[in-house]
C-alpha atoms as a PDB file:
ATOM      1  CA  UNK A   1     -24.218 -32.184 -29.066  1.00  0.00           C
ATOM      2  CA  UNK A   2     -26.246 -30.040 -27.148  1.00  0.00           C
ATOM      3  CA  UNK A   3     -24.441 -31.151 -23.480  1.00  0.00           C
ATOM      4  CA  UNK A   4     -21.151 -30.334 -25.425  1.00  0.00           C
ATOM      5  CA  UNK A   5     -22.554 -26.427 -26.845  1.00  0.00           C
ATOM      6  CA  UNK A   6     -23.851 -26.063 -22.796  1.00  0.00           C
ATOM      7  CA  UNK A   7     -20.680 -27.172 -21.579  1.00  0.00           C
ATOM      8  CA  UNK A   8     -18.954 -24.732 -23.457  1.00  0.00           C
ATOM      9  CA  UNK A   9     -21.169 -21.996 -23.058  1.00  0.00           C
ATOM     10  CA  UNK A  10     -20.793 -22.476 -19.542  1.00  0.00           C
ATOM     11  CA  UNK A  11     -16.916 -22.661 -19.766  1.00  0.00           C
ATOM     12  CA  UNK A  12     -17.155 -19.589 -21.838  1.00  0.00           C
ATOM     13  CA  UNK A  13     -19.231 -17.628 -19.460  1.00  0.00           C
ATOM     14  CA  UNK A  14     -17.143 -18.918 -16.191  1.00  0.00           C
ATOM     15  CA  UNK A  15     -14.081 -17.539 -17.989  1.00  0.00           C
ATOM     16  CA  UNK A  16     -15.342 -14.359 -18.639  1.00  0.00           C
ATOM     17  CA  UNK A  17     -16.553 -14.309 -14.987  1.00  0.00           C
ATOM     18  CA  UNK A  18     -13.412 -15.122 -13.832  1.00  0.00           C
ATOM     19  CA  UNK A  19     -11.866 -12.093 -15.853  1.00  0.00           C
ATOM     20  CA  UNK A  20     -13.911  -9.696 -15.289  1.00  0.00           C
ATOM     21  CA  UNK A  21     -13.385  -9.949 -11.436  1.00  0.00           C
ATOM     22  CA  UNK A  22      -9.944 -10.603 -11.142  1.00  0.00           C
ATOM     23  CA  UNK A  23      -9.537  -7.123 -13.820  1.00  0.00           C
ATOM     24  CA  UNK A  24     -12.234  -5.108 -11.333  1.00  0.00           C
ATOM     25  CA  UNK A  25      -9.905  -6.015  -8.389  1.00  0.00           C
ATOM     26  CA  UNK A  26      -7.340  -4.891  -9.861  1.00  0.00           C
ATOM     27  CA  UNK A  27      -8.740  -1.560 -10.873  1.00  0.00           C
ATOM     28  CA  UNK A  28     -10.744  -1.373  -7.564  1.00  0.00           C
ATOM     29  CA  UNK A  29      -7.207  -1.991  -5.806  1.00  0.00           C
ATOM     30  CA  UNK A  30      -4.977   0.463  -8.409  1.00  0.00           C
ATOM     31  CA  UNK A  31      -7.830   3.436  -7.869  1.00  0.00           C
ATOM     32  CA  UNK A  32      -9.019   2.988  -4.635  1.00  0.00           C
ATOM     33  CA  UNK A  33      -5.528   3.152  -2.424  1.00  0.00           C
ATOM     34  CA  UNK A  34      -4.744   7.132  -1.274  1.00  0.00           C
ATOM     35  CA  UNK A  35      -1.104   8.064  -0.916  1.00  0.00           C
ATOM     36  CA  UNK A  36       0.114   7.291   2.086  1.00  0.00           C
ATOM     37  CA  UNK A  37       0.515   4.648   4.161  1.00  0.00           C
ATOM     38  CA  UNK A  38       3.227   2.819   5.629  1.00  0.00           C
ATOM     39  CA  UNK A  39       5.007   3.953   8.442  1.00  0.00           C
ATOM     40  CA  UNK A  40       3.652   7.169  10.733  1.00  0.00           C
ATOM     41  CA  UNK A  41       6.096   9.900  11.513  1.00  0.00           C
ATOM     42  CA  UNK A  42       3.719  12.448  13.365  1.00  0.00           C
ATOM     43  CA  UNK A  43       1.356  13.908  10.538  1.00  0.00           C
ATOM     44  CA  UNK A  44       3.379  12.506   7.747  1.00  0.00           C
ATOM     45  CA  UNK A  45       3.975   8.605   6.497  1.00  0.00           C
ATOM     46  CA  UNK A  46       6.314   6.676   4.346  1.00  0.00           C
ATOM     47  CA  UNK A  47       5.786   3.784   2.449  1.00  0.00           C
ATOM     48  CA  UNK A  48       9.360   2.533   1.876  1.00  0.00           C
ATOM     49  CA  UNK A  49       8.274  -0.143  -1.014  1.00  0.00           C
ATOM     50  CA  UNK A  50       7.516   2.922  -3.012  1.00  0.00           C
ATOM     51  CA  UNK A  51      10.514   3.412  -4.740  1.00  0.00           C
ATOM     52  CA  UNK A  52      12.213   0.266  -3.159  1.00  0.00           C
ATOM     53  CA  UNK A  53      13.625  -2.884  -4.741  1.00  0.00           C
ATOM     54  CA  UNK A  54      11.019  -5.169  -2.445  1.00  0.00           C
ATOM     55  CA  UNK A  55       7.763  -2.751  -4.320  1.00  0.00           C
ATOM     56  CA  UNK A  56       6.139  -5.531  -5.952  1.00  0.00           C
ATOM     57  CA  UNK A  57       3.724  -5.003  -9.321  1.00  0.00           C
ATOM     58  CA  UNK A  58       1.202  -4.057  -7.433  1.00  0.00           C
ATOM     59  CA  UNK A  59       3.455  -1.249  -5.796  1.00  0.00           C
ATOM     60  CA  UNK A  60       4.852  -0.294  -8.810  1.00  0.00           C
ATOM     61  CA  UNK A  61       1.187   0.050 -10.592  1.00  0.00           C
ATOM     62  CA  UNK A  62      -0.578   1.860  -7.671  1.00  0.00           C
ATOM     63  CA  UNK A  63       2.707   4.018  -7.846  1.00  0.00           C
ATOM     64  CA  UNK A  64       2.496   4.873 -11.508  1.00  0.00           C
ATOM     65  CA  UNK A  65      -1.322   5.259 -11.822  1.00  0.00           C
ATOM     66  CA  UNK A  66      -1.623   8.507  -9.150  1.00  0.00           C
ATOM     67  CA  UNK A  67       0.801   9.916 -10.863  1.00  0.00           C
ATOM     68  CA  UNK A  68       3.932   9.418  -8.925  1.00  0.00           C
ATOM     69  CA  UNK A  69       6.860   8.307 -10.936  1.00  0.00           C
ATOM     70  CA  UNK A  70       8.789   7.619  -7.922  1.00  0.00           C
ATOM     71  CA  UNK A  71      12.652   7.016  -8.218  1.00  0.00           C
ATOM     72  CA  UNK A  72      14.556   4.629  -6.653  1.00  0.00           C
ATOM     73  CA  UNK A  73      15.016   5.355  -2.748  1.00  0.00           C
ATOM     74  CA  UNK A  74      18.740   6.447  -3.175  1.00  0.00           C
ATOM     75  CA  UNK A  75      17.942   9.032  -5.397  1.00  0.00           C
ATOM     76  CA  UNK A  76      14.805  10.288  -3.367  1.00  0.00           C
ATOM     77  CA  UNK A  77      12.119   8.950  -0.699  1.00  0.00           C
ATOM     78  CA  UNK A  78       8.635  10.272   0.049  1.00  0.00           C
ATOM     79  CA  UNK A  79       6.326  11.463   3.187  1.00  0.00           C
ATOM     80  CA  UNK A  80       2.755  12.303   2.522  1.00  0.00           C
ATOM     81  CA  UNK A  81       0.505  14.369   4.937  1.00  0.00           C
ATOM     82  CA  UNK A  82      -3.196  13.669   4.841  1.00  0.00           C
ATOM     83  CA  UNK A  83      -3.804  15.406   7.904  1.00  0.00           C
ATOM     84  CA  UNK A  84      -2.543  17.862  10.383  1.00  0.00           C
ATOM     85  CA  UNK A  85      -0.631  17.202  13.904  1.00  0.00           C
ATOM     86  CA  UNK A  86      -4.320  16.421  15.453  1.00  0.00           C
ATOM     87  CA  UNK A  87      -5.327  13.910  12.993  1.00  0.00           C
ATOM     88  CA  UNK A  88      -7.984  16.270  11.378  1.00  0.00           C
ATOM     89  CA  UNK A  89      -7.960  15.675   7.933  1.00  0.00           C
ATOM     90  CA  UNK A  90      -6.412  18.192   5.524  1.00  0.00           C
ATOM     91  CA  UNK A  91      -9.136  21.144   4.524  1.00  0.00           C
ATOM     92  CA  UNK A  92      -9.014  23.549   1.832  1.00  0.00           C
ATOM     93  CA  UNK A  93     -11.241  25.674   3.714  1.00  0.00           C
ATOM     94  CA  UNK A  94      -8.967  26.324   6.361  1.00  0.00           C
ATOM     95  CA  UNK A  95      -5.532  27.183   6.915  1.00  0.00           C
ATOM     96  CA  UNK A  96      -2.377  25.699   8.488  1.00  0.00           C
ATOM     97  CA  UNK A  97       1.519  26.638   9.462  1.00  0.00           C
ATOM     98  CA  UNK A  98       3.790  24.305   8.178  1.00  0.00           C
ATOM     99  CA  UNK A  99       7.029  24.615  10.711  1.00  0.00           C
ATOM    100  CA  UNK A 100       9.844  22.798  10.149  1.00  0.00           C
ATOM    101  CA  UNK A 101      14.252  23.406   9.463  1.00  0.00           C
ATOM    102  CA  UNK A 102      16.207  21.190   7.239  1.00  0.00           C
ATOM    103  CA  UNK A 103      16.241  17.769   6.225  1.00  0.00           C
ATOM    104  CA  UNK A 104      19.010  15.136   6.384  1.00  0.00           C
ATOM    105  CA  UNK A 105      18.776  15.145   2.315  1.00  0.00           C
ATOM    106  CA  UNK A 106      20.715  16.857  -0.866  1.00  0.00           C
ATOM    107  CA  UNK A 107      17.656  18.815  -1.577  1.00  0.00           C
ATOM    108  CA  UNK A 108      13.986  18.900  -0.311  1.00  0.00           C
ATOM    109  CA  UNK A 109      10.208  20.210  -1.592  1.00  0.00           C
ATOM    110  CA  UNK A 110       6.954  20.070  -0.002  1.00  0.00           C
ATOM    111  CA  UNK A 111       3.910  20.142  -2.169  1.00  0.00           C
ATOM    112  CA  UNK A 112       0.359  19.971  -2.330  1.00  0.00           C
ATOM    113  CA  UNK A 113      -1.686  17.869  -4.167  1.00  0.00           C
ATOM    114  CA  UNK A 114      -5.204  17.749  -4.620  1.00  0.00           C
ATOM    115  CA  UNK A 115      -5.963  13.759  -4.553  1.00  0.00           C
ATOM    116  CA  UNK A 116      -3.422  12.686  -6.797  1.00  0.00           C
ATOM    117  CA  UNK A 117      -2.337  15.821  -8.927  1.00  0.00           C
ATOM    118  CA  UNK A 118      -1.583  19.364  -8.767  1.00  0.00           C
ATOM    119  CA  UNK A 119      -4.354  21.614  -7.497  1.00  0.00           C
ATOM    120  CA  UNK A 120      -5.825  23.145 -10.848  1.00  0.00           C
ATOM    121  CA  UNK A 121      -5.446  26.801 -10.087  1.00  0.00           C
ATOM    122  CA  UNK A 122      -3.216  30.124 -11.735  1.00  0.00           C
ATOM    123  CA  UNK A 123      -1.804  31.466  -8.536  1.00  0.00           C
ATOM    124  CA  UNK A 124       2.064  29.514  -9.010  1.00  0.00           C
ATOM    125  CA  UNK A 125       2.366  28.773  -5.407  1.00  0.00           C
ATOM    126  CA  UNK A 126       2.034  24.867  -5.344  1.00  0.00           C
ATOM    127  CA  UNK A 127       4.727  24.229  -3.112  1.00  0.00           C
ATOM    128  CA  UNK A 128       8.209  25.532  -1.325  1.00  0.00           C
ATOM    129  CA  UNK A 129      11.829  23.775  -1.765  1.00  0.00           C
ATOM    130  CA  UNK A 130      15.285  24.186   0.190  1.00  0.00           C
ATOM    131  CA  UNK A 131      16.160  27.005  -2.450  1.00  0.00           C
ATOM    132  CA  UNK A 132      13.380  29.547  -2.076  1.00  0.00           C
ATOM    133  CA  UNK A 133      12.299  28.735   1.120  1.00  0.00           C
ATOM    134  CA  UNK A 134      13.158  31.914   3.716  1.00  0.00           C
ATOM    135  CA  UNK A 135      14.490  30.703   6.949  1.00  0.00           C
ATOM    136  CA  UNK A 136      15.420  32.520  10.185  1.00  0.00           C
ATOM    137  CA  UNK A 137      18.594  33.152  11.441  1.00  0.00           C
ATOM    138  CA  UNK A 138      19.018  29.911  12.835  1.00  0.00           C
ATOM    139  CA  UNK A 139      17.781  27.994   9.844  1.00  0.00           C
ATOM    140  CA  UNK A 140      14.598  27.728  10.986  1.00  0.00           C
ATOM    141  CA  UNK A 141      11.242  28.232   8.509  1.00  0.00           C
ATOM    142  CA  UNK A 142       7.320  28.405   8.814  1.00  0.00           C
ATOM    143  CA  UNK A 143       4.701  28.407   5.576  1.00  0.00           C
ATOM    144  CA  UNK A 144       1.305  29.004   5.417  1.00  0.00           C
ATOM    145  CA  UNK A 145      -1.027  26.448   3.355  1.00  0.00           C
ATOM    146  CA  UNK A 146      -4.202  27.944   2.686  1.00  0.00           C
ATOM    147  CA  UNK A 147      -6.207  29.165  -0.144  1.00  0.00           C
ATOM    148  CA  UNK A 148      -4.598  32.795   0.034  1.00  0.00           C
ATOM    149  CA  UNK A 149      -0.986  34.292   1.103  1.00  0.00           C
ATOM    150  CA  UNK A 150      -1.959  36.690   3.518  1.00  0.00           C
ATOM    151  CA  UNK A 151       1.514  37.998   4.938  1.00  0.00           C
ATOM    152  CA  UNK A 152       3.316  34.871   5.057  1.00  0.00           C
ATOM    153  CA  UNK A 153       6.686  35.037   2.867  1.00  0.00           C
ATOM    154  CA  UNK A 154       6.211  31.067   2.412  1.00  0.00           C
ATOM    155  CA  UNK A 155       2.982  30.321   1.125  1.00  0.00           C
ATOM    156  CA  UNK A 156       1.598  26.447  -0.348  1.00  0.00           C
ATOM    157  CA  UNK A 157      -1.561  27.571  -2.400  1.00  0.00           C
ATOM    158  CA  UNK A 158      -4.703  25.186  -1.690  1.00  0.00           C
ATOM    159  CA  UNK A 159      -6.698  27.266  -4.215  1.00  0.00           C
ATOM    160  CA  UNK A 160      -8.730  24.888  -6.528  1.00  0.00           C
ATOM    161  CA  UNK A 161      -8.303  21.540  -3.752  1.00  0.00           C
ATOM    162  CA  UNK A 162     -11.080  19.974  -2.950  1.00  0.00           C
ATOM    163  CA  UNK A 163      -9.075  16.751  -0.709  1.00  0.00           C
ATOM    164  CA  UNK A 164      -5.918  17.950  -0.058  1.00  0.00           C
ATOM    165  CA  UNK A 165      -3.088  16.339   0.766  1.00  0.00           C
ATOM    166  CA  UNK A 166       1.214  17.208   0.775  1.00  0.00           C
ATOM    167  CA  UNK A 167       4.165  15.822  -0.562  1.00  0.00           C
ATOM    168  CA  UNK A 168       7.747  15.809   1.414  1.00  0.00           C
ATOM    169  CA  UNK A 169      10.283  15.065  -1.466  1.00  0.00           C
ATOM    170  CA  UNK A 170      13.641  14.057  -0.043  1.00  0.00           C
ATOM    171  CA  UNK A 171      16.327  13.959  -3.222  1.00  0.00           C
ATOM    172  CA  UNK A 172      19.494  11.879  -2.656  1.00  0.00           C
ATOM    173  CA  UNK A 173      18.458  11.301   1.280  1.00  0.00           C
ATOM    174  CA  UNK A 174      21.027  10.308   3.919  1.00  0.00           C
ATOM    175  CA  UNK A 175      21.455   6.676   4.695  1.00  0.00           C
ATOM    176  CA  UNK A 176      19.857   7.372   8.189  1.00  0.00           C
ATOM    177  CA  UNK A 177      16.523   8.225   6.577  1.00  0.00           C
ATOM    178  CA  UNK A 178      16.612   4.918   5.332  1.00  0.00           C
ATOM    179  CA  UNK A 179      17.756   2.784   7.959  1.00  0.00           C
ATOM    180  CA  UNK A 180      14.882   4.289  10.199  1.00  0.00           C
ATOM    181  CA  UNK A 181      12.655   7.215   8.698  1.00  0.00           C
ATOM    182  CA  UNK A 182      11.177   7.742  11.943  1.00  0.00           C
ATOM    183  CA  UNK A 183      13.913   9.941  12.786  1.00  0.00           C
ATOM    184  CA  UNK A 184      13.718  12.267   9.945  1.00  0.00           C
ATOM    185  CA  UNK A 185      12.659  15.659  11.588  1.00  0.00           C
ATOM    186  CA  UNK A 186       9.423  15.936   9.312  1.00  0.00           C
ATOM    187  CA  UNK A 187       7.600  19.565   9.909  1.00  0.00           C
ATOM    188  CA  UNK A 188       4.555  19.970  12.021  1.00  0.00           C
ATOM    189  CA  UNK A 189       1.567  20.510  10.549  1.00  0.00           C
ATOM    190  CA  UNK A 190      -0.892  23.279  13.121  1.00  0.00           C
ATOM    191  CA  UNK A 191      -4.384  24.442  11.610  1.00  0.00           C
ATOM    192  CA  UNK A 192      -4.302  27.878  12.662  1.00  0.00           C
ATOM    193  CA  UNK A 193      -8.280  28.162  11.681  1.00  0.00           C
ATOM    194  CA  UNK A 194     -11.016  27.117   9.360  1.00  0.00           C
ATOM    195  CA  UNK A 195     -13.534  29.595   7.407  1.00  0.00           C
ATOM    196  CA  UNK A 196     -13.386  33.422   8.109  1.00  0.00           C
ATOM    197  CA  UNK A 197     -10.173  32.360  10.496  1.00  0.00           C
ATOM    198  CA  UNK A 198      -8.554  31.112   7.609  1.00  0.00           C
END
């Protein structure tokens, strides 16, 4: 009797071994993968199972747990920006021009995030869109992301962002993003300056 209580107290403590790695991979693999990814089109990327038929659970879970709710790739697709054209990381201390014209898309936004979510702040400036964007004559636009406006008319607020990072939204995108999003003409991304620059 005793071989048969050790035998099972071993089974029993394998088992719960076995589950609680397999659940901290899980978790470690759900929490630990940043947006982004995929495939590089100058500072921005696209991950093309996000969204897509071929996203697997895993896909589907990292997808819902930061937040995303993605749609399905007809009705919109996604770039993400962790950095700027010089692969320096995105800083909330320091500022950068966004420059970019239109999209081959029904409608476009470009937000920023901090990690995950929206920055936590009360200044209402989280992100610009193809309807209240200002352009130049010939359609043409620039916006400043930085922690304050300064005399830009398009401003993305990175007040209350400690890891910054931006969001290119394209609803209802042509079929040519999706047959090969590397020629989507995604904005640059310039850091003008860091600090008192900024």
């Amino acid at each position: 009797m005793p071989s048969r209580r050790r035998a099972i107290l071993t089974w029993g403590l394998l088992a719960a071994l076995g589950l609680a790695l397999g659940l901290g991979s899980a978790l470690w693999v759900l929490l630990e993968r940043r947006p982004g990814g995929g495939t590089q089109v100058g500072a921005w990327s696209i991950d093309l199972d996000v969204g897509g038929e071929q996203g697997g659970p895993y896909v589907r879970a990292i997808t819902a747990t930061q937040g995303l709710l993605a749609m399905s790739q007809r009705e919109a697709v996604y770039f993400v920006a962790l950095a700027d054209d010089d692969g320096r990381g995105l800083d909330p201390d320091c500022a950068y021009e966004i420059a970019g014209g239109d999209f081959p898309a029904a409608w476009w936004s470009i937000t920023a995030y901090d990690g995950s979510y929206l920055a936590q702040n009360a200044d209402d400036h989280p992100s610009v869109d193809a309807t209240s964007i200002e352009r130049a004559d010939d359609r043409t636009w620039t916006a400043r992301l930085a922690g304050r406006r300064g005399s830009a008319a398009n401003w993305i607020s990175l007040q209350g962002s400690s890891s910054p990072n931006l969001l290119l939204r394209l609803y209802v995108p042509e079929e040519s993003v999706l047959d090969d999003p590397t020629s989507v003409p995604v904005p640059t991304v310039r850091r003008l300056g860091c600090g008192a620059e900024a």
